[in-house]
C-alpha atoms as a PDB file:
ATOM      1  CA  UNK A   1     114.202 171.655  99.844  1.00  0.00           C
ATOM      2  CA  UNK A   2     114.431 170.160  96.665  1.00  0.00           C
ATOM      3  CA  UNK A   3     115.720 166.437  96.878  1.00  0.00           C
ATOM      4  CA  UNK A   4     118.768 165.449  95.195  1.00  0.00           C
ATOM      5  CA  UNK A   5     120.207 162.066  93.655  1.00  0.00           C
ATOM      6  CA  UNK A   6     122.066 160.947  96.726  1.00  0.00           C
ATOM      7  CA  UNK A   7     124.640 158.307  97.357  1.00  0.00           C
ATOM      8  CA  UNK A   8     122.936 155.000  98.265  1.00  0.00           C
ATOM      9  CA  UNK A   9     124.972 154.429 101.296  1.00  0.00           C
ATOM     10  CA  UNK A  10     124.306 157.329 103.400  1.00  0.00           C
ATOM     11  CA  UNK A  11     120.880 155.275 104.184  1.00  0.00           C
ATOM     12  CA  UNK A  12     122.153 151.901 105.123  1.00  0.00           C
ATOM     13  CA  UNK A  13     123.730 151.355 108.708  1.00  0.00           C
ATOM     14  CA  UNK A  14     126.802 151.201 109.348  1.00  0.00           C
ATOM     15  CA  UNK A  15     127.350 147.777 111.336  1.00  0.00           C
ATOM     16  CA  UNK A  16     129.780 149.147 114.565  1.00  0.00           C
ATOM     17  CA  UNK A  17     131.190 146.495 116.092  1.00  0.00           C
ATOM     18  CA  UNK A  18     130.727 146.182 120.260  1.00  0.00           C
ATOM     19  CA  UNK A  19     134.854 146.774 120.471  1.00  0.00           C
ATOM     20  CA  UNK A  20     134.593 149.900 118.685  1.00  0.00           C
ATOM     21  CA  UNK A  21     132.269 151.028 120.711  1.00  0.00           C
ATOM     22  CA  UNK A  22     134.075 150.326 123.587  1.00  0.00           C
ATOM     23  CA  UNK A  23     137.382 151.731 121.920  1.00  0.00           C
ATOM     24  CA  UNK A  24     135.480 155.041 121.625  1.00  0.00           C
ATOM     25  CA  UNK A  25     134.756 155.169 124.883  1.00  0.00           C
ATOM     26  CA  UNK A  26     138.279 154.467 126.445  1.00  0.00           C
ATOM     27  CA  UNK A  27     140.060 156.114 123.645  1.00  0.00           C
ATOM     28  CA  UNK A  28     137.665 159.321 123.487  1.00  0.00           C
ATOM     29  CA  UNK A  29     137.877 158.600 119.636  1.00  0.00           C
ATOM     30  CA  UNK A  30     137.283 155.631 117.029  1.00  0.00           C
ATOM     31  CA  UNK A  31     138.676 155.906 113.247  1.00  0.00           C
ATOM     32  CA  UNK A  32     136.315 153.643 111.423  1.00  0.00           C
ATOM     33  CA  UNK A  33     137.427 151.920 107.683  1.00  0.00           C
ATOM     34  CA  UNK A  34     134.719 152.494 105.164  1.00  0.00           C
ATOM     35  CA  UNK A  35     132.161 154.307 106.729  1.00  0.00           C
ATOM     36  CA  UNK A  36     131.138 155.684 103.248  1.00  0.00           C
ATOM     37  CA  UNK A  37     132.512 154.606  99.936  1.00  0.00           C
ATOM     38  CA  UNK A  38     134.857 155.949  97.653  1.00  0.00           C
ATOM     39  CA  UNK A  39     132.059 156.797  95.206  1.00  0.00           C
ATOM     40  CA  UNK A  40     129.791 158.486  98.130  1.00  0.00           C
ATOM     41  CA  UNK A  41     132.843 160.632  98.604  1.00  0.00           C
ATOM     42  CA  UNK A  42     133.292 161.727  95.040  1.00  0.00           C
ATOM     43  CA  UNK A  43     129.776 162.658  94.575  1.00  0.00           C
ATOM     44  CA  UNK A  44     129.627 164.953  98.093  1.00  0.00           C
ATOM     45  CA  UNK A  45     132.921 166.688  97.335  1.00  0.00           C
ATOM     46  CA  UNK A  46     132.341 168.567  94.421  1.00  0.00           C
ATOM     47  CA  UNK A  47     129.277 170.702  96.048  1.00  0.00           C
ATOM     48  CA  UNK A  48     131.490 171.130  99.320  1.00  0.00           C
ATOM     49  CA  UNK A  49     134.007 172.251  98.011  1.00  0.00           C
ATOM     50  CA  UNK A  50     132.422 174.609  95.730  1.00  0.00           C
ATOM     51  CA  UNK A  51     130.049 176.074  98.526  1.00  0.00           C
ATOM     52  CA  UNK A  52     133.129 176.511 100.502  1.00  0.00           C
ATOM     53  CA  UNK A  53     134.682 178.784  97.874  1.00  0.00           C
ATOM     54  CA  UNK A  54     131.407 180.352  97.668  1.00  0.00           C
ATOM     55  CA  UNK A  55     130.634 181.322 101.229  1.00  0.00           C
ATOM     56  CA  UNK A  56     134.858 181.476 102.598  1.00  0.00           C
ATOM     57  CA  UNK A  57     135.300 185.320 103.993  1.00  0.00           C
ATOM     58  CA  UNK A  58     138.906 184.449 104.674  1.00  0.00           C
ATOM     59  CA  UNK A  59     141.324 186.113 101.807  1.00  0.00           C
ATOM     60  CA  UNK A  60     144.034 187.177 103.775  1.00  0.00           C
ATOM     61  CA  UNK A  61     147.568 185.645 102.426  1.00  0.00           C
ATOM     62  CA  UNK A  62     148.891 182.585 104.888  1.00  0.00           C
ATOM     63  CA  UNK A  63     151.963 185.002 105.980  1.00  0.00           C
ATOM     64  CA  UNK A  64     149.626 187.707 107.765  1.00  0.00           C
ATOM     65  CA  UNK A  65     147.285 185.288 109.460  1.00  0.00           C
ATOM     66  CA  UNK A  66     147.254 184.266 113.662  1.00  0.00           C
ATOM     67  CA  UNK A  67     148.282 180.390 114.147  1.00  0.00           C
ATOM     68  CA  UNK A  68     143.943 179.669 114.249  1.00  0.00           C
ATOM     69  CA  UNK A  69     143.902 181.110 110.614  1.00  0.00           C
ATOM     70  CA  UNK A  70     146.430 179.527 109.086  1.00  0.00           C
ATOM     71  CA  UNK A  71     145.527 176.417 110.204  1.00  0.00           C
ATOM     72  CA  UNK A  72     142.325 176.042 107.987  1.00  0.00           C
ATOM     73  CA  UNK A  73     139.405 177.494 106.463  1.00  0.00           C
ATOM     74  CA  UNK A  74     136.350 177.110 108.427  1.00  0.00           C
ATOM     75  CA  UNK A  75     132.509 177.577 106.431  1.00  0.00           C
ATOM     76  CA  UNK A  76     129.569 176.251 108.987  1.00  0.00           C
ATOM     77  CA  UNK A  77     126.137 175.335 108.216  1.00  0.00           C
ATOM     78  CA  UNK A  78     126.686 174.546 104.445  1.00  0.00           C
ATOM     79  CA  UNK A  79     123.579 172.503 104.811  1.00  0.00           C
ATOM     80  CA  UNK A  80     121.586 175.719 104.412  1.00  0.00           C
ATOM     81  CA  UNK A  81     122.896 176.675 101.261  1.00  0.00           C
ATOM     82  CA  UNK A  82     123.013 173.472  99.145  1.00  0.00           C
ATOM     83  CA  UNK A  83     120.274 170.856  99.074  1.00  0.00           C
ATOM     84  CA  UNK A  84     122.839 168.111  98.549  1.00  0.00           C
ATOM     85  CA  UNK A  85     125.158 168.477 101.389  1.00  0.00           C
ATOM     86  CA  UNK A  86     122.066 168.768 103.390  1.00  0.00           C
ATOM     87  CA  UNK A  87     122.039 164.950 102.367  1.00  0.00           C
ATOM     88  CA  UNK A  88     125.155 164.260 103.623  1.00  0.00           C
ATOM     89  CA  UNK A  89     124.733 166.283 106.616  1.00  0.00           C
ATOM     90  CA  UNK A  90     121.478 164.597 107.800  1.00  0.00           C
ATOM     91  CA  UNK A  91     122.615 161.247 106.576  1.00  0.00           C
ATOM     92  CA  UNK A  92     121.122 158.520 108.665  1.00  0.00           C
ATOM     93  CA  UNK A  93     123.997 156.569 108.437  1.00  0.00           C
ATOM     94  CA  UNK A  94     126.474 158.927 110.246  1.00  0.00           C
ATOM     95  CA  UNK A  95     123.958 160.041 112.776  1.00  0.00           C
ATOM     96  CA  UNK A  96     123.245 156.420 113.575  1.00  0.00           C
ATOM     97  CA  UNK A  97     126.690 155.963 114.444  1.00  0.00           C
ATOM     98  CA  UNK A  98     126.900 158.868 116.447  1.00  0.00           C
ATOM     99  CA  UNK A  99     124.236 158.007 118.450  1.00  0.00           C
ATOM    100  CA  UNK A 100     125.101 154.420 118.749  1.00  0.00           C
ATOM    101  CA  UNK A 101     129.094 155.255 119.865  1.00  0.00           C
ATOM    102  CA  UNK A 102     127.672 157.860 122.816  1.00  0.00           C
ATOM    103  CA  UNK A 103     124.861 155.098 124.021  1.00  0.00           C
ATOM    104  CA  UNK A 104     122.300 157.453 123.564  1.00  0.00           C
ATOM    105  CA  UNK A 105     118.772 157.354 122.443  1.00  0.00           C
ATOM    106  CA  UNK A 106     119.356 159.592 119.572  1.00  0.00           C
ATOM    107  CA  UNK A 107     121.087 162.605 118.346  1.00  0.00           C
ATOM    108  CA  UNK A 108     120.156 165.932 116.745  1.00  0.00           C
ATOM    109  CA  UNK A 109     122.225 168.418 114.902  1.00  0.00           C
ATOM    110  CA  UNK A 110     124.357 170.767 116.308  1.00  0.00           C
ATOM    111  CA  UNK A 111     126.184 171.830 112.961  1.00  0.00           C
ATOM    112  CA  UNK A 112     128.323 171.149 110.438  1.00  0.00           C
ATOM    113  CA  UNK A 113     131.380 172.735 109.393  1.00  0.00           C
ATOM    114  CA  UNK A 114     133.823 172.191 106.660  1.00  0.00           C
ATOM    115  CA  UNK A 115     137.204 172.609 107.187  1.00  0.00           C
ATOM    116  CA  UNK A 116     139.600 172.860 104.201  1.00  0.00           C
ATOM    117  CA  UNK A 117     143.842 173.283 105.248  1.00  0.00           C
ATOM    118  CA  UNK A 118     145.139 175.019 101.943  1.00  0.00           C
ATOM    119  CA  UNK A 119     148.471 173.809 100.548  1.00  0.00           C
ATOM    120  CA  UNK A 120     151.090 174.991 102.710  1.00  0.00           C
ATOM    121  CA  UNK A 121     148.602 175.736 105.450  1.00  0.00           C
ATOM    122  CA  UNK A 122     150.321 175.449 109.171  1.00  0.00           C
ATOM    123  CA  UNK A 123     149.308 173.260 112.128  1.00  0.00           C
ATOM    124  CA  UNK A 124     146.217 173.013 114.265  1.00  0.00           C
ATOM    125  CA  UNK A 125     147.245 173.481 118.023  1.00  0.00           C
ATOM    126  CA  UNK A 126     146.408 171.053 120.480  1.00  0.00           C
ATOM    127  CA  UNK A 127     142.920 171.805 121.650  1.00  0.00           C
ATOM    128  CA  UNK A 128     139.467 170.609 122.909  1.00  0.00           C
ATOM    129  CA  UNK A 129     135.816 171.356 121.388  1.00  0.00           C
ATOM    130  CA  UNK A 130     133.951 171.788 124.244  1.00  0.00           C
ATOM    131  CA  UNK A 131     135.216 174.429 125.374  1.00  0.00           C
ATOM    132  CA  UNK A 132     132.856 176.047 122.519  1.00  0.00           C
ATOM    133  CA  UNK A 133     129.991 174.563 123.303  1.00  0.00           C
ATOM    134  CA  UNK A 134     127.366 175.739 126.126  1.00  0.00           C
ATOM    135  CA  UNK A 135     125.621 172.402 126.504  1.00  0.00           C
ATOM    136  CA  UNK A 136     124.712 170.163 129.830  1.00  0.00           C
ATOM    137  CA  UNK A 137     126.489 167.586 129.027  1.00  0.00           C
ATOM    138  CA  UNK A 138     129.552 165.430 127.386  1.00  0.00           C
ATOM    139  CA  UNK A 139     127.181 163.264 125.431  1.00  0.00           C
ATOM    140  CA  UNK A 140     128.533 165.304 121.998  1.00  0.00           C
ATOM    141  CA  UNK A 141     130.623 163.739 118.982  1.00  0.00           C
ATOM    142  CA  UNK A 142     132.196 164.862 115.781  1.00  0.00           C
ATOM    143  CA  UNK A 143     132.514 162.920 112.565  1.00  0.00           C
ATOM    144  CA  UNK A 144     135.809 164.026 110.801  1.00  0.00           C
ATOM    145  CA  UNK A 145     135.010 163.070 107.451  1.00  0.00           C
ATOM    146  CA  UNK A 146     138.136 163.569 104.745  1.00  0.00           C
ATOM    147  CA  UNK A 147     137.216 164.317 101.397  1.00  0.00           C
ATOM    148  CA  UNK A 148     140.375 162.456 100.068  1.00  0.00           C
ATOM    149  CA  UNK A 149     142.986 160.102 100.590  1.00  0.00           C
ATOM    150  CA  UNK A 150     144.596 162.158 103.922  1.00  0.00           C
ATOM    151  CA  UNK A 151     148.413 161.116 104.255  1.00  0.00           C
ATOM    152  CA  UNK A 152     150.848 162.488 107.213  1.00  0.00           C
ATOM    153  CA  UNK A 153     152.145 165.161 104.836  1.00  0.00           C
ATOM    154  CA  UNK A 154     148.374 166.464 104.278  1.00  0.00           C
ATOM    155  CA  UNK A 155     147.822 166.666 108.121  1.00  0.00           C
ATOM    156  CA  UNK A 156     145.096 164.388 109.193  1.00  0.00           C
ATOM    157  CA  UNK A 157     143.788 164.624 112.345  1.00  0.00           C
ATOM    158  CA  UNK A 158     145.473 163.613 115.429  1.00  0.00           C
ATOM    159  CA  UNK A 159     144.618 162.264 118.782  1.00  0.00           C
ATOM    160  CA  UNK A 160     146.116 161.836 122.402  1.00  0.00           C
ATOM    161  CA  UNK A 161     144.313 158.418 123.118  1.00  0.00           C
ATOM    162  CA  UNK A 162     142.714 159.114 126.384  1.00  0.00           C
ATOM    163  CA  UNK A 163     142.842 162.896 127.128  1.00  0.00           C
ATOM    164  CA  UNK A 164     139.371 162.974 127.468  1.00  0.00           C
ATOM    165  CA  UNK A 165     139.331 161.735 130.832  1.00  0.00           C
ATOM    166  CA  UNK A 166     141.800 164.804 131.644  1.00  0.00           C
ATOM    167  CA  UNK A 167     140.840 168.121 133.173  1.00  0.00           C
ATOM    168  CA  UNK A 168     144.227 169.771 131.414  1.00  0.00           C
ATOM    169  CA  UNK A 169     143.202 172.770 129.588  1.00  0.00           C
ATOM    170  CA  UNK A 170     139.463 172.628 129.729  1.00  0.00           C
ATOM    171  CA  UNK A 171     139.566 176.734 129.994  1.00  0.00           C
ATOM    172  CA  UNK A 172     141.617 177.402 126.708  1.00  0.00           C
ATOM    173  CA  UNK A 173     140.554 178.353 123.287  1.00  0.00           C
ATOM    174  CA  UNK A 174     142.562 176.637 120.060  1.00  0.00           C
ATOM    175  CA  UNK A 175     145.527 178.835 120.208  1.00  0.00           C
ATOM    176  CA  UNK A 176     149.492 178.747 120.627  1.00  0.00           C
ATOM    177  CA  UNK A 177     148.751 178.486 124.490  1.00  0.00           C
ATOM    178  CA  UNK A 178     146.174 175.552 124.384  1.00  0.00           C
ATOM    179  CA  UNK A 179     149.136 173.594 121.782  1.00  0.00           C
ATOM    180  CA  UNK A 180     152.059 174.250 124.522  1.00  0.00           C
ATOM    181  CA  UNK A 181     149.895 173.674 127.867  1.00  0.00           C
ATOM    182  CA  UNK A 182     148.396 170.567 126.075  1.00  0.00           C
ATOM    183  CA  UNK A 183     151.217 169.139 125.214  1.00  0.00           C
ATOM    184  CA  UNK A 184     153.001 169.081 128.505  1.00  0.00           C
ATOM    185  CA  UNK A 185     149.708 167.450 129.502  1.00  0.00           C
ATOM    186  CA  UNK A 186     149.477 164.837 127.068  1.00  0.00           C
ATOM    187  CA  UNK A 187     153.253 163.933 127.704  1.00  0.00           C
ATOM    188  CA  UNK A 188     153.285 163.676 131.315  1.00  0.00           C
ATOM    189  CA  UNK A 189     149.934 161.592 130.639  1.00  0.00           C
ATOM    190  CA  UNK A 190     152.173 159.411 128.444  1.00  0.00           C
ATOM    191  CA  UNK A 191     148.964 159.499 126.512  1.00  0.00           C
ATOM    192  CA  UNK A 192     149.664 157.567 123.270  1.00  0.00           C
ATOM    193  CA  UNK A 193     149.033 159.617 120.080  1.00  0.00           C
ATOM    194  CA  UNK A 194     147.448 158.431 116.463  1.00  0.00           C
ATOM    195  CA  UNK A 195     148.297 160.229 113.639  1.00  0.00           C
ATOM    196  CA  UNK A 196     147.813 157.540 111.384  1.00  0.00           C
ATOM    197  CA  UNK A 197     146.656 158.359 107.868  1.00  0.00           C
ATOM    198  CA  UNK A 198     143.124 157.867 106.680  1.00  0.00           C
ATOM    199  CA  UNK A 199     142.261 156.154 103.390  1.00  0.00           C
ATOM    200  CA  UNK A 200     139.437 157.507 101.089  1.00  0.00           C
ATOM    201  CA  UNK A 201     135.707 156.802 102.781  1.00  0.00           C
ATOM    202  CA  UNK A 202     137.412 156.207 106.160  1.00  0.00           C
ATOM    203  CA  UNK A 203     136.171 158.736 109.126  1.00  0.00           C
ATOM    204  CA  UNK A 204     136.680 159.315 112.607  1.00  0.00           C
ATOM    205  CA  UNK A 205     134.388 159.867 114.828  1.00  0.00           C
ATOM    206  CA  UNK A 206     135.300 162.292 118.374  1.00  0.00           C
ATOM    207  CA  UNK A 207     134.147 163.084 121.995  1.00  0.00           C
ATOM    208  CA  UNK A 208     134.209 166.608 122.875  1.00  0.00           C
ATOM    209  CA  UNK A 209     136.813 166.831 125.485  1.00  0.00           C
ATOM    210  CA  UNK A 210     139.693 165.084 123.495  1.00  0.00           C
ATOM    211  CA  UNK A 211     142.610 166.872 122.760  1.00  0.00           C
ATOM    212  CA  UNK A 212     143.203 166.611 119.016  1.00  0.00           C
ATOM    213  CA  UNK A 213     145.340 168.711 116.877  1.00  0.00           C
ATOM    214  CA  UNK A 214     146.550 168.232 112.990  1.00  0.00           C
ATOM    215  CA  UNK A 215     149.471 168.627 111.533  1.00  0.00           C
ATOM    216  CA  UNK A 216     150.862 170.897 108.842  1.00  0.00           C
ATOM    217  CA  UNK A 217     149.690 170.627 105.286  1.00  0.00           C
ATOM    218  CA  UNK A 218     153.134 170.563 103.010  1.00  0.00           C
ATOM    219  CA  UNK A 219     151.644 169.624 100.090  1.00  0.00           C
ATOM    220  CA  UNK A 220     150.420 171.054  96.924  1.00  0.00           C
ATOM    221  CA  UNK A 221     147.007 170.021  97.292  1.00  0.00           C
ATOM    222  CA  UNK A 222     144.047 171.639 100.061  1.00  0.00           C
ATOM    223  CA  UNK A 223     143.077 168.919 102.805  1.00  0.00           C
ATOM    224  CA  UNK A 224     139.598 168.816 102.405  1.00  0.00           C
ATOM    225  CA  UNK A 225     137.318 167.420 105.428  1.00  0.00           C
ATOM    226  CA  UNK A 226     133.807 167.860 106.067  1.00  0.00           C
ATOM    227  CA  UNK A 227     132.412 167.449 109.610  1.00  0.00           C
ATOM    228  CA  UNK A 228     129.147 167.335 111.347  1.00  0.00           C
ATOM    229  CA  UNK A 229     128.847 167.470 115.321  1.00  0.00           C
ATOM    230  CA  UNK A 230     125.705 166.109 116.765  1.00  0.00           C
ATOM    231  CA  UNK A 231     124.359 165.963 120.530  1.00  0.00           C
ATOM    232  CA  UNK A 232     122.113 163.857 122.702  1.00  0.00           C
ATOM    233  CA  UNK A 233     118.880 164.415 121.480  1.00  0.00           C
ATOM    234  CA  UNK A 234     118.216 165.296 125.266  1.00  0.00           C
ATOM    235  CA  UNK A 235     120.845 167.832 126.050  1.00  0.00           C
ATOM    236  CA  UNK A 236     119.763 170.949 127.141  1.00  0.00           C
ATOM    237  CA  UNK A 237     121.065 174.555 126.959  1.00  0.00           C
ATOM    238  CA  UNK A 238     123.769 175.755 130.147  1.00  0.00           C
ATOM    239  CA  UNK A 239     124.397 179.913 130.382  1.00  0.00           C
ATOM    240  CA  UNK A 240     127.361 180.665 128.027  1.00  0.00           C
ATOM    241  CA  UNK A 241     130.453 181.193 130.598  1.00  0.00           C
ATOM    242  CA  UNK A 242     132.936 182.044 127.232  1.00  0.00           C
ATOM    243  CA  UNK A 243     132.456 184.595 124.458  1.00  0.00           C
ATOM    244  CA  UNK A 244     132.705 181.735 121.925  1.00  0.00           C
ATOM    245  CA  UNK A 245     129.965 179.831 124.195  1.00  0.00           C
ATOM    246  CA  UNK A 246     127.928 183.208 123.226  1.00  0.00           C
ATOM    247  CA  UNK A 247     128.728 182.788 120.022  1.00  0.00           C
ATOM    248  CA  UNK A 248     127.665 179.216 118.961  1.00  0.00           C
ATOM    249  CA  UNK A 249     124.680 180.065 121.795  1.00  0.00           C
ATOM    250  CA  UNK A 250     123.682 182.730 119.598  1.00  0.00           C
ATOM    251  CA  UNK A 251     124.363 181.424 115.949  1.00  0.00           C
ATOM    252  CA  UNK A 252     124.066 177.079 116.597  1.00  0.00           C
ATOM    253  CA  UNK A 253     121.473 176.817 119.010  1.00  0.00           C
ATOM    254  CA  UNK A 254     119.363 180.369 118.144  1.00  0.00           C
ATOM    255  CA  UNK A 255     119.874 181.399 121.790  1.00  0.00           C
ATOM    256  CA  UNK A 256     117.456 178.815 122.875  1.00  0.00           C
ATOM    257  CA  UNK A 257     116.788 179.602 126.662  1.00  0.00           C
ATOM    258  CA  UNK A 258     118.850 178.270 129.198  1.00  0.00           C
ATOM    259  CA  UNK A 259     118.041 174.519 131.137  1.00  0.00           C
ATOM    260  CA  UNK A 260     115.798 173.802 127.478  1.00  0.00           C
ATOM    261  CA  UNK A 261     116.286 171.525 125.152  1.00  0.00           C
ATOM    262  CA  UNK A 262     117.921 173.106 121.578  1.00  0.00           C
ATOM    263  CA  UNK A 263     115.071 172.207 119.367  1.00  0.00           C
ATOM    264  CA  UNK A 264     114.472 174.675 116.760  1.00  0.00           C
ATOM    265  CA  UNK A 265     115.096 174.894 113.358  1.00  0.00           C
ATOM    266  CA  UNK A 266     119.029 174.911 113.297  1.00  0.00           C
ATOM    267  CA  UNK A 267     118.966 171.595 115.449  1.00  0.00           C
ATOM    268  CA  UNK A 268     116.446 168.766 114.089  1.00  0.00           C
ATOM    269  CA  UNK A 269     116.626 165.150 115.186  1.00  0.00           C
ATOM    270  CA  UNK A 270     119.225 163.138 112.577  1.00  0.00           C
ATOM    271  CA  UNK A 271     118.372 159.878 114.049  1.00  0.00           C
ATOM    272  CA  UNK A 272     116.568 158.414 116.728  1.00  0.00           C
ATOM    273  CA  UNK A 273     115.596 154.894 118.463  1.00  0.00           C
ATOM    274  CA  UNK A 274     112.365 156.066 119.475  1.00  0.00           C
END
């Protein structure tokens, strides 16, 4: 691919304090101030956006869509298509982080995704990521990266401090059943819940077993958010037990055989120690 003028800061490490680490690992999530600058931001967004229009294949009006639909639209792998969110995507910076917050070695891709709420676009249900994914181990985490100043009203994401640690609803897919089991879970937990706003160039970054949800966009404008998920360099490939486990098996890991490690093209090293 063709190299593009990228943002300088998507190079440089991020310097992750010890007690953020630690906070991701009690918490099952850290929100982290500044992990790329306003000005990184504005020069990503554009392309995202744009690809998203582009390659979206939902067009059905709000009113006629399932709860999942009208919670967001969802466009993976833009890396492929655009040479210059392939530089955000690969970014040394985030996957350093990622790697560095889950104590491992290093971390390859598993994808990205963008995921844009349109104005007046309804809530995501309580739910877990995992349950997608047919890999050997927890060692996975998300960077939830807003594309612009993400108030209450917007619906940033949302997380039940702690739920990682819970079993609750590990067999449910995002739906109107994972949002009311989940939430009996998450109160009788007393699990505490952070739906604090995030400012321009602030992310979070997520554990794959955390129950998360957002809440309803009520304003005029689309909540855009690009994320990328990465795993342990050195997680390897379980048999799908799900149909959406077939799914990302088939189309995220190009049904690389059971007990191996995903290494092919889809799934490159980001960032590694070594």
């Amino acid at each position: 691919m063709t190299r593009v003028d990228s943002a300088p800061d998507i190079e440089t490490p991020y310097q992750v304090t010890a007690a953020q680490i630690e906070r991701y690992a009690a918490d099952g999530y850290v929100k982290l101030p500044g992990v790329l600058s306003p000005e990184t931001v504005a020069h990503y967004e554009p392309e995202i956006t744009s690809k998203v229009i582009e390659l979206n294949t939902m067009h059905l009006p709000l009113e006629e869509r399932d709860t999942y639909h009208k919670a967001f639209l969802q466009v993976g792998n833009l890396w492929q298509h655009s040479d210059k969110v392939r530089e955000l995507v690969f970014a040394p910076r985030l996957a350093r982080l990622a790697a560095e917050l889950l104590g491992v070695r290093g971390v390859r891709l598993y994808h990205d995704q963008a995921l844009y709420k349109e104005a007046g676009g309804g809530h995501t249900p309580w739910h877990r990521d995992q349950y997608y994914w047919p890999l050997s181990s927890d060692r996975m985490i998300t960077v939830w990266l807003p594309l612009q100043e993400t108030p209450l009203e917007m619906g940033p994401l949302t997380f039940a401090a702690g739920s990682h640690k819970s079993i609750d609803g590990r067999d449910l897919d995002l739906s109107d059943a994972s949002d009311a089991a989940l939430e009996e879970a998450v109160a009788r937990d007393n699990c505490p819940i952070d739906d604090l706003p995030y400012a321009l160039g602030d992310a979070s970054f997520h554990a794959g077993w955390i129950v998360h949800r957002a809440p309803p966009n009520t304003t005029s404008t689309p909540r855009r958010v690009m994320t990328v998920i990465y795993m342990d360099a050195d997680i390897r490939v379980i048999e799908p037990d799900n149909e959406w486990r077939v799914a990302d098996w088939t189309g995220a890991l190009s049904s690389a055989p059971v007990g191996s490690i995903p290494d092919g093209p889809l799934n490159p090293v980001l960032w590694s120690a070594d």
